[in-house]
Protein backbone atom coordinates (compact mmCIF):
# COMPACT_ATOMS: atom_id res chain seq x y z
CA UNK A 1 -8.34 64.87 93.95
CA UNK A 2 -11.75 64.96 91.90
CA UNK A 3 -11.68 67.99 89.35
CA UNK A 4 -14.03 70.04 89.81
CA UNK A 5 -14.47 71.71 86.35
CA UNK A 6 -16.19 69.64 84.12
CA UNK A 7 -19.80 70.53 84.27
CA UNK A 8 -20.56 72.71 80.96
CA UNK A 9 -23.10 74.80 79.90
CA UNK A 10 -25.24 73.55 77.32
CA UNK A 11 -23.71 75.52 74.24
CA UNK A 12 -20.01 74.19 75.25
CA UNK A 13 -18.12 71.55 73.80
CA UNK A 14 -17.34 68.25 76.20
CA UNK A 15 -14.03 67.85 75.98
CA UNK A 16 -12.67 63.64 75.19
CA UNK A 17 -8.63 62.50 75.63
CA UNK A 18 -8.63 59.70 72.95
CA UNK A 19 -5.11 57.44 74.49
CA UNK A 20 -4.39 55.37 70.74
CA UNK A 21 -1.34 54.17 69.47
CA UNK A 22 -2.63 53.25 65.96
CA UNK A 23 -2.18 55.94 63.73
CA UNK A 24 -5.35 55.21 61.62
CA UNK A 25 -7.85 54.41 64.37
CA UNK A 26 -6.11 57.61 66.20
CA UNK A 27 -6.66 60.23 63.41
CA UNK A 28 -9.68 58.51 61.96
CA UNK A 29 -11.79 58.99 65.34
CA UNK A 30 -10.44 62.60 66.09
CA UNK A 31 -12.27 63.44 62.63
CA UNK A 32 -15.26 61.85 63.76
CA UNK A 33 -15.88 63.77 66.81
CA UNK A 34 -14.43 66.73 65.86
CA UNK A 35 -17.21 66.56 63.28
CA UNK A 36 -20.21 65.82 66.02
CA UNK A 37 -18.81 68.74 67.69
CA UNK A 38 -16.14 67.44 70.57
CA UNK A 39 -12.85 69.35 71.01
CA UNK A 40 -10.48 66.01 71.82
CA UNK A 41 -6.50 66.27 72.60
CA UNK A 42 -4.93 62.84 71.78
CA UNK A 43 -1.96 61.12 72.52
CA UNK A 44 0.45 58.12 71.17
CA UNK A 45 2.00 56.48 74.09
CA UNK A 46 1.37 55.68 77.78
CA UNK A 47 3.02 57.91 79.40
CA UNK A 48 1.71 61.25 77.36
CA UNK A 49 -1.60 59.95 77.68
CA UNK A 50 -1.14 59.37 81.76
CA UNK A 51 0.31 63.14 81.69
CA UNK A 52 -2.47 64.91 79.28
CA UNK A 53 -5.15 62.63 81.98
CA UNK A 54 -3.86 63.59 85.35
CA UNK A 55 -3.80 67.49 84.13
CA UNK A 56 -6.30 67.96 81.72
CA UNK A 57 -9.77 68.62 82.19
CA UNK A 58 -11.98 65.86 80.60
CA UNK A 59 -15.29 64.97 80.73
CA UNK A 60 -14.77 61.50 79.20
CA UNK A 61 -11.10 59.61 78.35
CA UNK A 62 -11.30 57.07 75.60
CA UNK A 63 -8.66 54.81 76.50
CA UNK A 64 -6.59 51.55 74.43
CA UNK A 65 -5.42 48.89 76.16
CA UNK A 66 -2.07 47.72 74.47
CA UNK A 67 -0.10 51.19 74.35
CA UNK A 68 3.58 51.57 74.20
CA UNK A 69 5.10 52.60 77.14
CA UNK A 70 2.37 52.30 79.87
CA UNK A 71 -0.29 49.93 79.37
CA UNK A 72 -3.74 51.40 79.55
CA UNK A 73 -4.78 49.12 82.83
CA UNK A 74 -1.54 51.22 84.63
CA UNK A 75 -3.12 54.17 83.30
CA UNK A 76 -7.22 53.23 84.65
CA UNK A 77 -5.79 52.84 87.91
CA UNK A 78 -3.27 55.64 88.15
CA UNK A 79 -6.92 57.68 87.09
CA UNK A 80 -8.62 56.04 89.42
CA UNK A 81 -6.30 57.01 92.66
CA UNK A 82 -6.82 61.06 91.66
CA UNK A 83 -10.14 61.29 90.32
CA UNK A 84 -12.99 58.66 90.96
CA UNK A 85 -15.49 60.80 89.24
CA UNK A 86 -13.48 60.46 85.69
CA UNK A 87 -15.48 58.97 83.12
CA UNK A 88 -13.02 56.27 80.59
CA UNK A 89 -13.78 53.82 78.15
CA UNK A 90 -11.64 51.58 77.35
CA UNK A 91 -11.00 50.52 73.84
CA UNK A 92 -9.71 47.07 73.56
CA UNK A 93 -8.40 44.36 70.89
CA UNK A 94 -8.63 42.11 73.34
CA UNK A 95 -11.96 39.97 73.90
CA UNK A 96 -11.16 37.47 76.61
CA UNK A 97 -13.32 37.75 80.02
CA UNK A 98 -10.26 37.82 82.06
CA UNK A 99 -8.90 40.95 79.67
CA UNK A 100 -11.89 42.86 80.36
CA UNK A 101 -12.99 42.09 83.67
CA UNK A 102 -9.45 43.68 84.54
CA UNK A 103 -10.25 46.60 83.12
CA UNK A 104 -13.21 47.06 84.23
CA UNK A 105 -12.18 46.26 87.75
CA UNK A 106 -9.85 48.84 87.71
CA UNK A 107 -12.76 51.54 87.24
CA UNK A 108 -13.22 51.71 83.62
CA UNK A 109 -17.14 52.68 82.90
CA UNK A 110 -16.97 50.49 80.11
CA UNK A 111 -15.24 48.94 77.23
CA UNK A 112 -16.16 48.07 73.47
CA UNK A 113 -13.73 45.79 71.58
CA UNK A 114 -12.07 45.93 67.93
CA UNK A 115 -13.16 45.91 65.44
CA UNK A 116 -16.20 48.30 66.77
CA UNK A 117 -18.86 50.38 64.85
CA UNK A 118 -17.77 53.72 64.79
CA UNK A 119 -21.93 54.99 65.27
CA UNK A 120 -22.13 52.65 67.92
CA UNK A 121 -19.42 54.29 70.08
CA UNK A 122 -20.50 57.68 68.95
CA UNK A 123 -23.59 56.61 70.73
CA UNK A 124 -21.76 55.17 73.98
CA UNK A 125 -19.89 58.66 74.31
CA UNK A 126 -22.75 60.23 74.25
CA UNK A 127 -24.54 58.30 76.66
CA UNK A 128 -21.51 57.90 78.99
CA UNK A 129 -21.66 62.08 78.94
CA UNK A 130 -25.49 62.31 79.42
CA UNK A 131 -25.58 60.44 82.79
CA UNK A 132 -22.24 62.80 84.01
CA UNK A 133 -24.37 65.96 83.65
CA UNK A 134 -25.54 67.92 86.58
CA UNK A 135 -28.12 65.95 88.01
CA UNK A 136 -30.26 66.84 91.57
CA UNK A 137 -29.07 64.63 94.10
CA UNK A 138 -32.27 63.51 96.01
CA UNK A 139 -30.40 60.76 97.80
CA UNK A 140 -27.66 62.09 100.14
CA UNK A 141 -27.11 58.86 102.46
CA UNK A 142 -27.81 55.39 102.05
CA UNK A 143 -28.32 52.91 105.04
CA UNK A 144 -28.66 49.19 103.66
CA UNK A 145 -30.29 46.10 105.09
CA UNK A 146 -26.85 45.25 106.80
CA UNK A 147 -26.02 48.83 108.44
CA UNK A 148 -23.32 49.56 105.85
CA UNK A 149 -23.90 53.47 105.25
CA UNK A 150 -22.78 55.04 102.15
CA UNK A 151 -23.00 58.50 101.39
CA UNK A 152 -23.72 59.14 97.72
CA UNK A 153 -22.48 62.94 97.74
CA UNK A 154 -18.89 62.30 98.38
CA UNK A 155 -18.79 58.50 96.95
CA UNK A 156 -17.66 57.14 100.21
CA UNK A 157 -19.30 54.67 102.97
CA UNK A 158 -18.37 53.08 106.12
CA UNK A 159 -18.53 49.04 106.80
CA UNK A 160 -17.95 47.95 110.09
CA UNK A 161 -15.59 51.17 110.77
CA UNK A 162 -14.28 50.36 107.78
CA UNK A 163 -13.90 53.12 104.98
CA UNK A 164 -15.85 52.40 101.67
CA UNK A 165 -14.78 54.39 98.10
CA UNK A 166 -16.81 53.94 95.21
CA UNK A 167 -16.45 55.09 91.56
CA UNK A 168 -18.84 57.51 90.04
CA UNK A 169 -20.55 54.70 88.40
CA UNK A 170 -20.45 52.61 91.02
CA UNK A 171 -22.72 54.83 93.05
CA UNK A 172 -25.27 56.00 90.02
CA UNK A 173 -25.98 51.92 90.10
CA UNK A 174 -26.72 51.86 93.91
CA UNK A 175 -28.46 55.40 93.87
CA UNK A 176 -30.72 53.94 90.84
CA UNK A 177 -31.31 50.44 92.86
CA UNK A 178 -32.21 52.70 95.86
CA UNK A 179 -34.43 54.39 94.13
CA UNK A 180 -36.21 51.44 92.54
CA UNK A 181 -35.72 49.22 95.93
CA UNK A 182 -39.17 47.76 96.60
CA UNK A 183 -38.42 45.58 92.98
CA UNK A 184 -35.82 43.39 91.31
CA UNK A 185 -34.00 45.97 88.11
CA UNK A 186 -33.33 44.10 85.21
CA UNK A 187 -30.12 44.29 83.52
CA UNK A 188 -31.39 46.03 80.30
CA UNK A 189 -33.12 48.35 82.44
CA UNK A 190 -29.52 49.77 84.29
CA UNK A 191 -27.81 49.65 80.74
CA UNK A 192 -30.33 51.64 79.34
CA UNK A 193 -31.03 53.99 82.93
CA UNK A 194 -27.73 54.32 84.20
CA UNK A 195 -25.53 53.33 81.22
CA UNK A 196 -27.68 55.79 79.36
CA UNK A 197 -27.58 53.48 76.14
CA UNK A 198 -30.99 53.63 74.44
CA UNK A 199 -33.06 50.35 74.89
CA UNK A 200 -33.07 49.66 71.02
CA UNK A 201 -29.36 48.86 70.48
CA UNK A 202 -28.15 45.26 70.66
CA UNK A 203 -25.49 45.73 73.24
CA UNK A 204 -22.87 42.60 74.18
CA UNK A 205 -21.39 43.59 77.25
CA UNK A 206 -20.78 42.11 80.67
CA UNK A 207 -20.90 45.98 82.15
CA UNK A 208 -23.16 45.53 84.59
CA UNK A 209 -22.34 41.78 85.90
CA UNK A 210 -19.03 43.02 86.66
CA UNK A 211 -20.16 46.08 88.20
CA UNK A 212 -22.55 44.46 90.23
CA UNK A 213 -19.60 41.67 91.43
CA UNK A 214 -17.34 44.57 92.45
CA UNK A 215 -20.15 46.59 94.44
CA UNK A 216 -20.70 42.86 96.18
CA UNK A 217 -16.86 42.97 97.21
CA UNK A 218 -17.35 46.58 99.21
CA UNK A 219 -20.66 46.05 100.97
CA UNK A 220 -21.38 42.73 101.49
CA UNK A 221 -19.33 40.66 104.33
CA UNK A 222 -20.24 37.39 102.19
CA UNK A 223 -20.25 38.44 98.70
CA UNK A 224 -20.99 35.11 97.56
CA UNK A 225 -23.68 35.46 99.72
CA UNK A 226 -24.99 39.00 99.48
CA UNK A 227 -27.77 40.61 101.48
CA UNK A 228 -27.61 44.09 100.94
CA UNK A 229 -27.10 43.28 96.92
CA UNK A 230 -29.21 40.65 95.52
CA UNK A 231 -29.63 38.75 92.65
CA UNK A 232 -33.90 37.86 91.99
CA UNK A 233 -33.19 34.94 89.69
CA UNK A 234 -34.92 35.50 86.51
CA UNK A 235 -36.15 38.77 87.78
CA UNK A 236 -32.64 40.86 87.67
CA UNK A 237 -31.30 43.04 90.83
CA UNK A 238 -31.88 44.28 93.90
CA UNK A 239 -31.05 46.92 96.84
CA UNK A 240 -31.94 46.23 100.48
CA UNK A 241 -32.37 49.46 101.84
CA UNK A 242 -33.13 50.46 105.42
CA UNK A 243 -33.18 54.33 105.18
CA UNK A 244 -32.39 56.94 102.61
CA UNK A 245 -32.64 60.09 103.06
């Protein structure tokens, strides 16, 4: 069930649920953006972090990984089957591929690792909540090269009779790629368009590869061999559309 109460006015505070088991890292970001002007509830454990998610109202959840009681990948998912609109970040010690492809398979929006630059995910929270404002929606239904349909308003499509869900992100990237269809997007240019993260900062992530693998998995029969979803080699990405409207 998608909440439907976190669109504020301009003058209100955007409320964050920081999930952290380390007492230092917990209290020392609270200060921090209770000082840029969030209101953030916290929690120490897995399981009051899953609680203070699924009934809270939050515009963005910064999330650990390694937490004592429920792990933060049981708590992306458990997010994810309520509320595919939720925005979450996951904060993670761990820098493997494997670690964070998980994660971000599950539905996180992103990650950034440990030791991070506290500015840096000032700037990642804020960019995370500037693409989750209101926004016009000036593409309602999508019909790609293949027939898969997808319609953008209610994050859901339909494969072969098949049902299609998609995350909030998930569907900014394809409404951005539709929009943009008759040329290859580069990767910078979703990080900095649909990521909202501001073309000057040196950003290592593997966001949008990952993204781009999972959307492959949902609308193309062969995603090894995509033809709604294309890679332009050298070039960047690219939508097959055969109607929006």
């Amino acid at each position: 069930m998608c909440s439907g109460g976190r669109n504020r006015t301009m003058n209100q505070a955007h409320k964050i649920l920081l999930v952290e088991d380390e007492e230092a890292i917990r209290t020392g970001l609270i200060d921090v953006f209770v000082y840029h002007g969030y209101t953030i509830d916290s929690a120490d454990t897995g399981p009051e972090g899953l609680r203070l998610a699924l009934t809270g109202d939050y515009d963005l959840i910064l999330l650990d990984i390694m937490l004592p009681g429920i792990d933060g990948y049981q708590i992306c998912n458990s997010i994810r089957e309520q509320d595919r609109h939720q925005a979450i970040i996951m904060l993670t010690a761990k820098s493997s591929d494997e670690e964070i492809i998980r994660g971000l398979r599950l539905g996180a929006d992103d990650y950034i690792a440990k030791p991070f630059s506290v500015a840096q995910l000032v700037l990642r929270v804020e960019a995370v909540l500037r693409r989750i404002s209101p926004q016009t929606q000036d593409l309602a239904v999508l019909t790609l090269a293949s027939g898969v349909v997808i319609d953008t308003l209610n994050l859901s499509g339909q494969c072969d009779g098949e049902e299609l869900l998609f995350t909030r992100r998930e569907m900014d990237i394809l409404k951005y790629l539709a929009q943009n269809s008759e040329r290859p997007v580069t990767r910078e240019e979703l990080l900095s368009r649909v990521w909202g993260y501001a073309r000057h900062l040196d950003i290592e992530t593997r966001t949008v590869d990952i993204h781009i693998a999972k959307l492959r998995r949902k609308i193309e029969s062969e995603p090894r061999a995509p033809v709604n979803l294309q890679t332009v080699r050298g070039a960047g990405y690219r939508l097959h559309v055969a109607l929006a409207h």
